[in-house]
Structures are given as structure tokens and as C-alpha cells.
C-alpha atoms as a PDB file:
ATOM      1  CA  UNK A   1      -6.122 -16.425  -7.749  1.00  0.00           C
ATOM      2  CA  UNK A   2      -4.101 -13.932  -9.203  1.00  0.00           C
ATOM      3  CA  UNK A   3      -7.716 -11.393 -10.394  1.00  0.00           C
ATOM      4  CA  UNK A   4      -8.712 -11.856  -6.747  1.00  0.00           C
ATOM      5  CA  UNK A   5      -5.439 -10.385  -5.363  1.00  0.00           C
ATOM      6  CA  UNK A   6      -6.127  -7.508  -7.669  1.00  0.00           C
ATOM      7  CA  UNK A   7      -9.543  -6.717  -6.406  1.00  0.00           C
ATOM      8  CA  UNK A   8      -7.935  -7.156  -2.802  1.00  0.00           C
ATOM      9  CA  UNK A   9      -5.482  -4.586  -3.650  1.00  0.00           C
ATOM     10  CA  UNK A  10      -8.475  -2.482  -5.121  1.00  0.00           C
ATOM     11  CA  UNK A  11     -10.291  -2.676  -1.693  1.00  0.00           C
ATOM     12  CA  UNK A  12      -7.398  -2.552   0.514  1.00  0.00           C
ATOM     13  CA  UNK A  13      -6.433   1.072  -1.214  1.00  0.00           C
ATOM     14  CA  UNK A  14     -10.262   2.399  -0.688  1.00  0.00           C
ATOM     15  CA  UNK A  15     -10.180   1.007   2.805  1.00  0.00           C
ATOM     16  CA  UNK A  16      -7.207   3.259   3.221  1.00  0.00           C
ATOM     17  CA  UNK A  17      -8.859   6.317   1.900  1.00  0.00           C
ATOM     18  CA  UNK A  18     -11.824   5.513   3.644  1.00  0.00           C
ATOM     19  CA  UNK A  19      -9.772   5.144   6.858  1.00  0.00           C
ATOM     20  CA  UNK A  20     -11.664   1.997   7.164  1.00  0.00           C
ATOM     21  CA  UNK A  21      -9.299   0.040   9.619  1.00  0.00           C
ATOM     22  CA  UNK A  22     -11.109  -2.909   9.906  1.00  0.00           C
ATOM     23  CA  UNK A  23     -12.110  -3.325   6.072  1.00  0.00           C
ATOM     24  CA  UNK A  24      -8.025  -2.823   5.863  1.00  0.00           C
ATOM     25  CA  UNK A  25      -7.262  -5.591   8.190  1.00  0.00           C
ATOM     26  CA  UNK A  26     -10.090  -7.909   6.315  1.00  0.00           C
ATOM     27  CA  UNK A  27      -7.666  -8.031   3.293  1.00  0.00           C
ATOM     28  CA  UNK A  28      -4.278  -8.809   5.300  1.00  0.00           C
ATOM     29  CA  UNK A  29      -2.739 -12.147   7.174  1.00  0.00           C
ATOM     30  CA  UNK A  30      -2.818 -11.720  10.613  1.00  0.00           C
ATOM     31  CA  UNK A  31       0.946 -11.441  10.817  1.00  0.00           C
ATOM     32  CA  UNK A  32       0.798  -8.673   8.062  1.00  0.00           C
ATOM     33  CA  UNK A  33       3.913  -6.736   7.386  1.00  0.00           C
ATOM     34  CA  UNK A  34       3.871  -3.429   5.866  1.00  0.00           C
ATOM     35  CA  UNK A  35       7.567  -2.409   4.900  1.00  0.00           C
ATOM     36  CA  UNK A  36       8.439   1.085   3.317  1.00  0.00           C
ATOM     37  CA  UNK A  37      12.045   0.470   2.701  1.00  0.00           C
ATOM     38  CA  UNK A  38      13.061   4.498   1.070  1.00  0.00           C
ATOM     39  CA  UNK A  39      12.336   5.303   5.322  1.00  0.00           C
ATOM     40  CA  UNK A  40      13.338   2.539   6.647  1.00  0.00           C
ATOM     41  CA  UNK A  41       9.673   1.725   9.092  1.00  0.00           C
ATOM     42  CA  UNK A  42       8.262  -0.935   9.067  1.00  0.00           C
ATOM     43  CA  UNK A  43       4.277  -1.810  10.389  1.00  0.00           C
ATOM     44  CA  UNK A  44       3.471  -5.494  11.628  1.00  0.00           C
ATOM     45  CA  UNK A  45       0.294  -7.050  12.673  1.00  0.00           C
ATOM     46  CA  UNK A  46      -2.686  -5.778  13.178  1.00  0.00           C
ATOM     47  CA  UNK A  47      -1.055  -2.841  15.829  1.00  0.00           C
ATOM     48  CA  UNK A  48       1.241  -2.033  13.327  1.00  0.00           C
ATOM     49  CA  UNK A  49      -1.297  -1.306  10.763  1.00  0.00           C
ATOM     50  CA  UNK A  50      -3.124   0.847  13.080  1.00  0.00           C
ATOM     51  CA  UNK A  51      -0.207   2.664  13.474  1.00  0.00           C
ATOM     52  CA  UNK A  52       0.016   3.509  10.080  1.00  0.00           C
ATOM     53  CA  UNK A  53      -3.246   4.326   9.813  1.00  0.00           C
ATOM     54  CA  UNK A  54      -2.605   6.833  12.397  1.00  0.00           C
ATOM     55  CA  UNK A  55       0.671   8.137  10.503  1.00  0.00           C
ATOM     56  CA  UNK A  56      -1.121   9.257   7.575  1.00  0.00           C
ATOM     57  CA  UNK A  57      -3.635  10.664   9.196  1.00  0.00           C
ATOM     58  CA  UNK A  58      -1.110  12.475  10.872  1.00  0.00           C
ATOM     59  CA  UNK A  59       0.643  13.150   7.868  1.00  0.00           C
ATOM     60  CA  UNK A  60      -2.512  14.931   6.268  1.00  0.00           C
ATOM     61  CA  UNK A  61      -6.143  14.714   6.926  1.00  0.00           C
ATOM     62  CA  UNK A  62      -6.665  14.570   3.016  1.00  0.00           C
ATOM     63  CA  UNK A  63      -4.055  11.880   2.420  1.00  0.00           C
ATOM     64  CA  UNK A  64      -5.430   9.695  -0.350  1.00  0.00           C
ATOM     65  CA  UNK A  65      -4.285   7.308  -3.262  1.00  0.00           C
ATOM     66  CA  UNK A  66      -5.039   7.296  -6.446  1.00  0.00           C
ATOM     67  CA  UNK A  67      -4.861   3.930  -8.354  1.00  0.00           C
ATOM     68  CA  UNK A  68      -3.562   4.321 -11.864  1.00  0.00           C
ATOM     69  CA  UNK A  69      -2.963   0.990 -12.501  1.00  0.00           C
ATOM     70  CA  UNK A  70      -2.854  -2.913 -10.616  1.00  0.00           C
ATOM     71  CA  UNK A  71      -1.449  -5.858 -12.185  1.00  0.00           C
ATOM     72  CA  UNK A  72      -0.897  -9.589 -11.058  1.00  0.00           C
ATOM     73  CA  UNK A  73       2.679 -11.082 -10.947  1.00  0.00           C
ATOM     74  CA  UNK A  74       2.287 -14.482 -10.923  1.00  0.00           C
ATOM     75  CA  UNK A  75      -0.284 -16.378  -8.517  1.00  0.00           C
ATOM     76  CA  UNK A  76       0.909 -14.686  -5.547  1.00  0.00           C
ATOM     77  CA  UNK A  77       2.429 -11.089  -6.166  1.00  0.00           C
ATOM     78  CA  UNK A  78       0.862  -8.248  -7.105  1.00  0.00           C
ATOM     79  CA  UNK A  79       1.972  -4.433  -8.557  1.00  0.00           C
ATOM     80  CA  UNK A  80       0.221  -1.343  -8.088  1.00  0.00           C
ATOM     81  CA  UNK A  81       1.184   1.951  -9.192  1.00  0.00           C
ATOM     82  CA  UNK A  82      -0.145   4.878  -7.313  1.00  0.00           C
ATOM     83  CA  UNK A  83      -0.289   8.645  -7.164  1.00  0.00           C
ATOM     84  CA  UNK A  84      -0.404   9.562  -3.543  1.00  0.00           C
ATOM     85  CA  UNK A  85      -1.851  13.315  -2.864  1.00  0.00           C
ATOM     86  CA  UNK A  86      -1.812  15.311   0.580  1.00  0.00           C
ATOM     87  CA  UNK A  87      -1.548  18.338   2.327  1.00  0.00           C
ATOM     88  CA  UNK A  88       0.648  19.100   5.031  1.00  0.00           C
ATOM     89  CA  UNK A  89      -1.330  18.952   8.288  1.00  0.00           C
ATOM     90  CA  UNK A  90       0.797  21.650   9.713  1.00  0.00           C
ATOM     91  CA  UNK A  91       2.537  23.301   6.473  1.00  0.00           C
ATOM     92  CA  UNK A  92      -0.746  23.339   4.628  1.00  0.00           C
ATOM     93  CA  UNK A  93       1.231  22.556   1.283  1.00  0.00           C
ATOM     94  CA  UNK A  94       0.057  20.135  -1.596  1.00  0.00           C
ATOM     95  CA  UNK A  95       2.180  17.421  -2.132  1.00  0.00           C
ATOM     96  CA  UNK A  96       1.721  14.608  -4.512  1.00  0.00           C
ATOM     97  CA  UNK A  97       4.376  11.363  -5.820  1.00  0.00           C
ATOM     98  CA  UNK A  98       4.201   8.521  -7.570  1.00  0.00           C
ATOM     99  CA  UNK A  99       4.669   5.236  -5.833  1.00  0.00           C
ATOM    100  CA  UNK A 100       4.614   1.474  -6.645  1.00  0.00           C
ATOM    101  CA  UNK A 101       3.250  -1.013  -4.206  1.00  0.00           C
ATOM    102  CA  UNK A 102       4.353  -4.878  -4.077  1.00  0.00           C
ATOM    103  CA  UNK A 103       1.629  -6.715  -2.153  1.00  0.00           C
ATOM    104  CA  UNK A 104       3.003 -10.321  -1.632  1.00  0.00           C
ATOM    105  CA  UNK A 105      -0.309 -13.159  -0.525  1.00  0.00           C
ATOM    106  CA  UNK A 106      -0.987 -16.091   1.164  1.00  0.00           C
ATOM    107  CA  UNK A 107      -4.234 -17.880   0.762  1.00  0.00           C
ATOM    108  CA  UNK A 108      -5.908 -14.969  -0.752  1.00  0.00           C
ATOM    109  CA  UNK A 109      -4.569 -11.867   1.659  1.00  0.00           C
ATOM    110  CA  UNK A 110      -2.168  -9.600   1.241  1.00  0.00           C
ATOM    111  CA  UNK A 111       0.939 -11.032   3.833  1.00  0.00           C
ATOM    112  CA  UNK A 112       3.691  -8.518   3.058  1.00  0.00           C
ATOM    113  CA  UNK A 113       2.976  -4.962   1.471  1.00  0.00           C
ATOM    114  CA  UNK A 114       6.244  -2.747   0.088  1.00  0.00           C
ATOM    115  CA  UNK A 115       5.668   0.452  -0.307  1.00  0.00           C
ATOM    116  CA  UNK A 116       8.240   1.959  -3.498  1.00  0.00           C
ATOM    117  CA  UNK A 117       8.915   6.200  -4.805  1.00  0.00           C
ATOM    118  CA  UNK A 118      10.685   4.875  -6.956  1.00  0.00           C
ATOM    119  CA  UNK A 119       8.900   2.628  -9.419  1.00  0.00           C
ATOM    120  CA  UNK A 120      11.342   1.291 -10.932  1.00  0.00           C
ATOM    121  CA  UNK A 121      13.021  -0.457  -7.576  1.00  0.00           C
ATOM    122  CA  UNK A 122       9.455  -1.760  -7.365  1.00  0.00           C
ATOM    123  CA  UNK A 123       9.612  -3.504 -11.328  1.00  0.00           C
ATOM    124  CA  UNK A 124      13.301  -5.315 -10.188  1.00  0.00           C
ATOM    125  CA  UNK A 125      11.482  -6.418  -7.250  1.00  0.00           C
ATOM    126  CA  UNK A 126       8.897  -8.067  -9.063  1.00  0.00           C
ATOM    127  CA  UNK A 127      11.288  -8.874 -11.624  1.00  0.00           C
ATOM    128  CA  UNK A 128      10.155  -6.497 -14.161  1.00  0.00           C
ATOM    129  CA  UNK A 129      13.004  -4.416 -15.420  1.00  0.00           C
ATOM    130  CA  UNK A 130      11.832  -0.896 -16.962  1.00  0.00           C
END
């Protein structure tokens, strides 16, 4: 199970920079949670992930990720780490950061996605110290 949850990562992240909603919702558990814990928001369900969908569109018409690297933890878990490039809808600067995902699954879909700046919070959540 655990190359599967990779390619589900792979074409959850293109859904996202397709803005491919539906494609996005095809790789998540209906009561998907999408947690970025450095803001404090949280996205659940299906209405939630629209939401967030809408955010980064909001954020930047040119918001995109960039997939340096996904790895399997376990049977279930999954790491990504991600450069994440936009520019400011209204300020019209640049920005780019490195982030780590953790996509937890059920059954083959990603059930609970955290969203890290700091990679190395994401390794001790996975269990991998730096």
C-alpha cells in the first residue's frame, strides 16, 4: 500500500496546481481533514477543501508546488517535502518556502493532511528526527 499512497500524494499535489477540485477530492476520505497547524486553520470535508482551494487561489493566481521529494512511512503515513512558489495577488511579490506535508490514509486515501514550514516539526511527527 505504502507506493500507492505515494502516487496519491503525487496526484493530489498536481490536482492542486491544476486547481482540479474534483481530481483533489478523488484522492481524500470523505471526512478529509486538512490541518495547517503554524496558522492554526483547519479545512474538513469536502466544503472545507473547497475552501482551501479558494484560499490559494486567493492567495496568488500562480500558487503552485513543487515536489522535491515523497516518501512512505509505514503502510499508512506518508512525507512530502515541497517548495511552494507564489505571487502576491495584491502585492505582486514572489514568494517561495519550503514545506513538509504528512498525509495520514485509510483504505488507500489520504484521511488527514498536515501541512509543516518547518520540516523538521514534520520528521518528529512522523517520527523521523533530523
Amino acid at each position: 500500500m505504502s507506493q500507492e499512497n505515494v502516487e496519491t500524494v503525487g496526484r493530489a499535489i498536481a490536482a492542486i496546481n491544476a486547481r482540479d477540485i474534483e481530481a483533489y477530492l478523488a484522492c481524500c476520505t470523505e471526512d478529509v481533514e486538512l490541518l495547517l497547524p503554524m496558522a492554526g486553520s483547519e479545512y474538513l470535508g469536502a466544503k472545507g477543501i473547497k475552501r482551501f482551494f479558494t484560499d490559494i487561489e486567493d492567495i496568488g493566481p500562480d500558487f503552485r508546488i513543487d515536489v522535491q521529494r515523497v516518501q512512505a512511512i509505514g503502510d499508512s503515513t506518508a512525507l512530502a517535502l515541497l517548495r511552494i512558489e507564489s505571487t502576491g495577488r495584491s502585492s505582486g511579490l514572489v514568494t517561495a518556502a519550503d514545506s513538509a506535508n504528512v498525509y495520514d490514509f485509510i483504505d488507500g486515501k489520504m484521511s488527514r493532511i498536515r501541512i509543516f514550514l518547518d520540516r523538521a516539526e514534520a520528521l518528529k511527527a512522523v517520527g523521523l528526527e533530523e
